[in-house]
Structures are given as C-alpha cells and as structure tokens.
C-alpha atoms as a PDB file:
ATOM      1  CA  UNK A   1      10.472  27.963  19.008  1.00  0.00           C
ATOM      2  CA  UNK A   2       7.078  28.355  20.524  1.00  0.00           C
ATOM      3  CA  UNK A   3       7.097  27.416  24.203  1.00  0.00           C
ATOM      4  CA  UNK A   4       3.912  24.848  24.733  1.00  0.00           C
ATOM      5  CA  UNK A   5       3.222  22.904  27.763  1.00  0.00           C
ATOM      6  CA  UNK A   6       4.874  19.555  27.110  1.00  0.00           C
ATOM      7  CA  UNK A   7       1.945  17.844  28.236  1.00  0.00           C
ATOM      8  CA  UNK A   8      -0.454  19.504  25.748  1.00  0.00           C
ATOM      9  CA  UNK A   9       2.113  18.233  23.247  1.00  0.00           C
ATOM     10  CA  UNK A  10       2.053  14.795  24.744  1.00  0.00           C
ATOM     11  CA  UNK A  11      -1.871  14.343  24.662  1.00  0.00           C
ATOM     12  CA  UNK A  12      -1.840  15.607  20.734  1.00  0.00           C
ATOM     13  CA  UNK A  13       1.008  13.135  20.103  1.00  0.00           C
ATOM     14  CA  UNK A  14      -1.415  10.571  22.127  1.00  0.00           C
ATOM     15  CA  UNK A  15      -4.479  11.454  20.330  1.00  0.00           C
ATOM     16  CA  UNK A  16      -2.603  10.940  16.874  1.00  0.00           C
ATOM     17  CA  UNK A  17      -1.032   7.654  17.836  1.00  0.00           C
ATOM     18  CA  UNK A  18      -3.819   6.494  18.843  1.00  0.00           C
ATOM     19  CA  UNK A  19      -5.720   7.775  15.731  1.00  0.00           C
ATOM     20  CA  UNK A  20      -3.238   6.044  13.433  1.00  0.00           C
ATOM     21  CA  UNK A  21      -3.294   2.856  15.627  1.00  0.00           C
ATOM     22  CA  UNK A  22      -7.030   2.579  15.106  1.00  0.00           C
ATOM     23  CA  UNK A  23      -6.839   3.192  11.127  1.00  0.00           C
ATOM     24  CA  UNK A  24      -3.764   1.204  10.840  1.00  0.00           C
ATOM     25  CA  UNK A  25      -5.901  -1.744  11.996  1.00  0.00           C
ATOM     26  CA  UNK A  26      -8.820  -1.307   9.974  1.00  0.00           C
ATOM     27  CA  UNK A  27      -6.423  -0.661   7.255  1.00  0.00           C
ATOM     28  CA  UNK A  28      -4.989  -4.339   8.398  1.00  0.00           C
ATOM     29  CA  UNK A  29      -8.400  -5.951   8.346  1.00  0.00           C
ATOM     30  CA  UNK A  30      -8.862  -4.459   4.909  1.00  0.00           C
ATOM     31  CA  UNK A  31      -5.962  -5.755   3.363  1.00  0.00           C
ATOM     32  CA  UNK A  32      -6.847  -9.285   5.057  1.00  0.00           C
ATOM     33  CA  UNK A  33     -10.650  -9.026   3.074  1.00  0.00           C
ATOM     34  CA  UNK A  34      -8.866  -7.751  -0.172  1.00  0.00           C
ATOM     35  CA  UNK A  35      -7.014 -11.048  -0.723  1.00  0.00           C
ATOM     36  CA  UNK A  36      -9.820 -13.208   0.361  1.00  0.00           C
ATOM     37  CA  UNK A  37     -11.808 -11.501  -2.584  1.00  0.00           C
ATOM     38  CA  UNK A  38      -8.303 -11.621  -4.677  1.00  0.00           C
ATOM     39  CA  UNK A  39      -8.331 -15.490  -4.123  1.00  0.00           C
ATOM     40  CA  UNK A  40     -11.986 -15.854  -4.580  1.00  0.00           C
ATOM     41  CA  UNK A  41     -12.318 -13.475  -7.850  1.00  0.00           C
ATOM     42  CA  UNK A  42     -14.327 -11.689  -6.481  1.00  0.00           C
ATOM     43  CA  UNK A  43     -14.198  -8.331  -8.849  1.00  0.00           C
ATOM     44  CA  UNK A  44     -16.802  -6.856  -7.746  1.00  0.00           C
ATOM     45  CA  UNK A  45     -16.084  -6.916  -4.162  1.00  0.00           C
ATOM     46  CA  UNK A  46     -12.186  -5.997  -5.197  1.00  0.00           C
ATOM     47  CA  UNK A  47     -13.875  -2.804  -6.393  1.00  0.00           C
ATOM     48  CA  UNK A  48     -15.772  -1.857  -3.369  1.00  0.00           C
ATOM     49  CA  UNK A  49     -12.957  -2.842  -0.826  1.00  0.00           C
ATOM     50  CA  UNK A  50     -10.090  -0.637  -3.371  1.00  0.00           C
ATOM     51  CA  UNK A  51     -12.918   2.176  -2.377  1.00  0.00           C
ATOM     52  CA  UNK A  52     -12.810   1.139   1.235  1.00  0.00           C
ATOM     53  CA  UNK A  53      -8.618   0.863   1.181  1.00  0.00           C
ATOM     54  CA  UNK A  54      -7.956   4.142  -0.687  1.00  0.00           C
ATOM     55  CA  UNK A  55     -10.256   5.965   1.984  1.00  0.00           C
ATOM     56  CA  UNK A  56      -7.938   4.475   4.389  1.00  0.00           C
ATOM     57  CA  UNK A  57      -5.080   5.232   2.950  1.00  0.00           C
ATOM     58  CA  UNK A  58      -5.971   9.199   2.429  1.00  0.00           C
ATOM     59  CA  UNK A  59      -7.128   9.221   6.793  1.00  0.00           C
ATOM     60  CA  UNK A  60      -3.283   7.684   7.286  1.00  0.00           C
ATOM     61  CA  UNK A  61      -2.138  10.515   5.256  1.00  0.00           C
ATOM     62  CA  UNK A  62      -4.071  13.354   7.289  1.00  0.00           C
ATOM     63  CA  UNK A  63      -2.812  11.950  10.368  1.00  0.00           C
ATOM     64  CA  UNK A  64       0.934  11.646   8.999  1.00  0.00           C
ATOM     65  CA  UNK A  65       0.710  15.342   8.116  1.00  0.00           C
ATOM     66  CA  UNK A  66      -0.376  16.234  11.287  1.00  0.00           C
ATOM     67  CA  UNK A  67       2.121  14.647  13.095  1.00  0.00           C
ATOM     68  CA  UNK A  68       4.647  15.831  10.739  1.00  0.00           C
ATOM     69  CA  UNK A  69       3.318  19.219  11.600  1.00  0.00           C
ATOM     70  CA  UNK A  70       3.793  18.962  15.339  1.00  0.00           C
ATOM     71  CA  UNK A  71       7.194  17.900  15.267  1.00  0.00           C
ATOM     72  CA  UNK A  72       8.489  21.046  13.090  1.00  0.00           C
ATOM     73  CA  UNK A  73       6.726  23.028  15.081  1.00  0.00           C
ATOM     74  CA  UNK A  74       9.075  21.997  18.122  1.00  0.00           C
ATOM     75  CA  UNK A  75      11.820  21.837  15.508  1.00  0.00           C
ATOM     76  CA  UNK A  76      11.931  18.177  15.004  1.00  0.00           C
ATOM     77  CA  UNK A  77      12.539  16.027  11.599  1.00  0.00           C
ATOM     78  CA  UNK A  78       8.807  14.188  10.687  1.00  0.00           C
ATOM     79  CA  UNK A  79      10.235  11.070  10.512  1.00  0.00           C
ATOM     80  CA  UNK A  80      10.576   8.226  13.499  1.00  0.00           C
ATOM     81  CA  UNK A  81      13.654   9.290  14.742  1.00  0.00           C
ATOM     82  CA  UNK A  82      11.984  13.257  15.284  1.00  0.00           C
ATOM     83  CA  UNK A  83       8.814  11.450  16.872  1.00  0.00           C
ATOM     84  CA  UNK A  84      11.368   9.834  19.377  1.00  0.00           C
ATOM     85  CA  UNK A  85      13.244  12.911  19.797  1.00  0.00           C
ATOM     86  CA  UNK A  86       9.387  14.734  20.872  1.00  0.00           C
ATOM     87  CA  UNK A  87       8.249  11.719  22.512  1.00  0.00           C
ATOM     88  CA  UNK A  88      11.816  12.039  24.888  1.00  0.00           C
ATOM     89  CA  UNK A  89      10.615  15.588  25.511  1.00  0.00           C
ATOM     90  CA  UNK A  90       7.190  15.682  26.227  1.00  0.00           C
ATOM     91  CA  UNK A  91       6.630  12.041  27.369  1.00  0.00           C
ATOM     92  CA  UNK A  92       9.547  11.400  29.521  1.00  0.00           C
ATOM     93  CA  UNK A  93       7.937   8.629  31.767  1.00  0.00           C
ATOM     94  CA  UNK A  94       7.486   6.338  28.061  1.00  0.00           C
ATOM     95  CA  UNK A  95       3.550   6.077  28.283  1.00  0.00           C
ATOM     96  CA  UNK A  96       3.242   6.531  24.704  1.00  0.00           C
ATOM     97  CA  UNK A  97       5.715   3.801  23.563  1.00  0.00           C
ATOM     98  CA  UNK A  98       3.729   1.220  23.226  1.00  0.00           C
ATOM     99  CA  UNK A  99       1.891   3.179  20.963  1.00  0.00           C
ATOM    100  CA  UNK A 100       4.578   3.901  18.895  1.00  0.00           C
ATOM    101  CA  UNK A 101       5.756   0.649  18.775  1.00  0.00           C
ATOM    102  CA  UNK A 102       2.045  -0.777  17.915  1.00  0.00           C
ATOM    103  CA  UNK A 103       1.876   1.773  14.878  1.00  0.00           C
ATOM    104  CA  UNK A 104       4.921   0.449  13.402  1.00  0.00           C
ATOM    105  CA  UNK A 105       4.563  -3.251  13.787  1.00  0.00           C
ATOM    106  CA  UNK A 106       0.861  -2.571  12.297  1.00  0.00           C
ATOM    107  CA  UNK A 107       2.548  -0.782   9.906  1.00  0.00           C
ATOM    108  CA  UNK A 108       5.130  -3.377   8.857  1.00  0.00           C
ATOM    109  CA  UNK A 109       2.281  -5.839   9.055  1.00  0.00           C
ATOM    110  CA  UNK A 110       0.174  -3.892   6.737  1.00  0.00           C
ATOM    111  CA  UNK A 111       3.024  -3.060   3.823  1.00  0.00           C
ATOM    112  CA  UNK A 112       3.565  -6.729   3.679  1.00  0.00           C
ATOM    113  CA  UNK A 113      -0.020  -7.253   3.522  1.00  0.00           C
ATOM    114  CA  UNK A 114      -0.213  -4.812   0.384  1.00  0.00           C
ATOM    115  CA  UNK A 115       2.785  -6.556  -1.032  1.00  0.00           C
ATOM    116  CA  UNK A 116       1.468 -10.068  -0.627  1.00  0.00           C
ATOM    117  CA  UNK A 117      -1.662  -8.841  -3.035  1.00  0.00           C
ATOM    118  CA  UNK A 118       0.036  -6.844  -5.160  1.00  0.00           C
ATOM    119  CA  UNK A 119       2.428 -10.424  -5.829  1.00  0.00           C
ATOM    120  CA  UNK A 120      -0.917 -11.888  -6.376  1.00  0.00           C
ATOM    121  CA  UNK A 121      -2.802  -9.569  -8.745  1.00  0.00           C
ATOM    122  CA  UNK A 122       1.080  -8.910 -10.730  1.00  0.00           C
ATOM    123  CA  UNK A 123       1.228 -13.258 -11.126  1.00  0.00           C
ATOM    124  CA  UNK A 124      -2.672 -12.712 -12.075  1.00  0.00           C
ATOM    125  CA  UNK A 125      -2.107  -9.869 -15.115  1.00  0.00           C
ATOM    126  CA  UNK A 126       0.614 -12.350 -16.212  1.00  0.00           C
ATOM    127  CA  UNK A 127      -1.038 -14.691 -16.539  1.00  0.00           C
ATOM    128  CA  UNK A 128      -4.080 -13.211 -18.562  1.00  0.00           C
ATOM    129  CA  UNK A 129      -1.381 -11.386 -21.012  1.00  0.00           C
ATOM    130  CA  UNK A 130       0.424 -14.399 -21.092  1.00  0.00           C
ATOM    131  CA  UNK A 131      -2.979 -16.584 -22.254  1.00  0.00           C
ATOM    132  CA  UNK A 132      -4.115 -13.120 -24.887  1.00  0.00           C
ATOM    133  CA  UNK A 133      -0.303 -13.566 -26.034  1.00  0.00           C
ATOM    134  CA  UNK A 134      -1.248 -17.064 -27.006  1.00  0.00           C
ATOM    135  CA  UNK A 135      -4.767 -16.077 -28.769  1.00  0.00           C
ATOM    136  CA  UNK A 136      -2.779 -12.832 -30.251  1.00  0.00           C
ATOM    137  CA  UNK A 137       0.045 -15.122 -31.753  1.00  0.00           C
ATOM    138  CA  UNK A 138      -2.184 -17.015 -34.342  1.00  0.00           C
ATOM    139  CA  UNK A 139      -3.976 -13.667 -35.910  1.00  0.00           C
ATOM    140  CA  UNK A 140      -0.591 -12.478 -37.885  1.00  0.00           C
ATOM    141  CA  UNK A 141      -0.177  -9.661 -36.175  1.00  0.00           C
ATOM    142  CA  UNK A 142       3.089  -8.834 -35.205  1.00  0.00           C
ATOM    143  CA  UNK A 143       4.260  -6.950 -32.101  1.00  0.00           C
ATOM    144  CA  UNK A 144       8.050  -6.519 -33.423  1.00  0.00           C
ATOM    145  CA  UNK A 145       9.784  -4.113 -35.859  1.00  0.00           C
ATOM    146  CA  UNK A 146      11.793  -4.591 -38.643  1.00  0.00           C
ATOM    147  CA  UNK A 147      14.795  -2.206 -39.880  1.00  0.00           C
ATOM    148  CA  UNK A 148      12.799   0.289 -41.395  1.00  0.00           C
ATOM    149  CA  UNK A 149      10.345   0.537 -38.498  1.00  0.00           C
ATOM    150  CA  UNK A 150       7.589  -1.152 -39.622  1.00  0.00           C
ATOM    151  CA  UNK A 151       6.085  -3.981 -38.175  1.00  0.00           C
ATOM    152  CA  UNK A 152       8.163  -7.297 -39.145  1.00  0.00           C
ATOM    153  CA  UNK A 153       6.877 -10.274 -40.987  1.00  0.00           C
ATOM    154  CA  UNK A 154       5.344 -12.284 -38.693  1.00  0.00           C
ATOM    155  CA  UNK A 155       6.703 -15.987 -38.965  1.00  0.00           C
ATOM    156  CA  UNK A 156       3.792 -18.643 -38.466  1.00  0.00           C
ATOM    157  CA  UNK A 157       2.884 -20.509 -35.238  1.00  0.00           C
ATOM    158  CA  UNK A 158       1.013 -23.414 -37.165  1.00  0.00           C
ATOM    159  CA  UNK A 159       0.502 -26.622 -34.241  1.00  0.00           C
ATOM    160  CA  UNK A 160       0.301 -24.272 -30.906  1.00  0.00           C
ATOM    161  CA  UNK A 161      -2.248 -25.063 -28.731  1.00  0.00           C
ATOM    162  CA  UNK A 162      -2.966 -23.918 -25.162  1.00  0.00           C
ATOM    163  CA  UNK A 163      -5.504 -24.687 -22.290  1.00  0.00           C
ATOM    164  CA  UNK A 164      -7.225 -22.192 -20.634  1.00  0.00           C
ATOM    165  CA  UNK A 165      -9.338 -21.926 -18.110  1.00  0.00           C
ATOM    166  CA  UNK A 166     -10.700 -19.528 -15.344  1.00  0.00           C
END
C-alpha cells in the first residue's frame, strides 16, 4: 500500500463529499422541477429537464468513481462501509461526518424522488395504453393467438364506449 499523508487523503475525501453534496442537491431540486412539469404536462419542459437530470446523473457517477478509486488505493471496499473504514483513518477527529451523513440522506431523498415520478409517468403510460386498448378493441384486430399460431378470431365488442379526455 502506498504510504500518503492521511491528511492529503482527508482533504480529497473532503473535496469529493463535498462535490457530491453539491450535485446531490441540484440533482434534488431537479427531481422536485421534473414532477412539477410531470403534473403540469409539460413535455416539452420534461425533455429539457431529462437533459438537465441525465447530466447530473453522469457528474454523480465521476465523483462515485473517484471515490471508489481512493479507497482501493488504501485497500478499502468502494462502498459506505470502506468510506467509513478511510474516513476512521484519515479523519479521526469526525469533521467529515456530517458530510457523509448529508450525502446519504440527500441521497435517500433523491431515489425516492426518482421513484415518486417514475410511479407517476408508469400510472401515466397505463393509462394511455389502457385508453389505445379501448380504440384498438373495435378495429378487429386481434392481439391473441390461436393453436396454430396465428392470430385468433377476434370476438366483437359491439356497445363499448369510453370517455377520454386529456
């Protein structure tokens, strides 16, 4: 193992944290803005702001790597428990905890963020294939297969209605 000063290690474990505390919270802010424009409909903005996220997203990566990085190079796994293990090493006094701590609760916060819109869009595309379903059923088209492998007779929907709207 290479021998570094543990306080050079310290202030590139700082600079990350503090790196991924920043994007984590712009990543936040994002995520906040995406399902304002999810509620509104606002596609066009969706499009700009999935731009915006993925951007995000790749920075959080770079930074992940690096950390990753640093801890094998002082022989430590890349996950939390190896960023303890470093942070018990070259930050004995605890300075960077909070840090720590505020990346994973921004974390957390932004995973259920991203889950809370995917739920939304996912009820959304259910929705529309449930409403083309409808419009699909009356054409005679059929989307099952009889014995042979062709498509089966369809059977007739005659008196379904629906109401649609936007």
């Amino acid at each position: 193992m290479m021998q570094i000063d543990p306080a050079l290690c310290r202030e590139q474990l700082g600079r990350l944290l503090d790196d991924e505390v920043a994007t984590l919270g712009l990543l936040e802010t994002q995520l906040q803005r995406e399902h304002a424009m999810l509620t509104a409909n606002d596609v066009d903005g969706l499009e700009a702001a999935g731009n915006d996220r993925q951007a995000c997203v790749s920075k959080l990566l770079r930074i992940e790597d690096e950390r990753r990085s640093l801890c094998r190079l002082f022989g430590k796994p890349g996950d939390l428990k190896g960023v303890e293990s470093l942070l018990t090493w070259c930050d004995p006094a605890g300075g960077l905890l909070p840090a720590l701590r505020d990346c994973t609760d921004r974390a957390s916060r932004c995973r259920d963020q991203n889950l809370r819109n995917g739920a939304l869009v996912n009820a959304r595309l259910q929705r529309v294939s449930n409403m083309l379903g409808m419009l699909d059923a009356g054409t005679g088209s059929s989307r099952t297969y009889g014995r042979q492998g062709a498509n089966a007779t369809p059977t007739p929907r005659a008196g379904r209605s629906f109401n649609a709207s936007a």
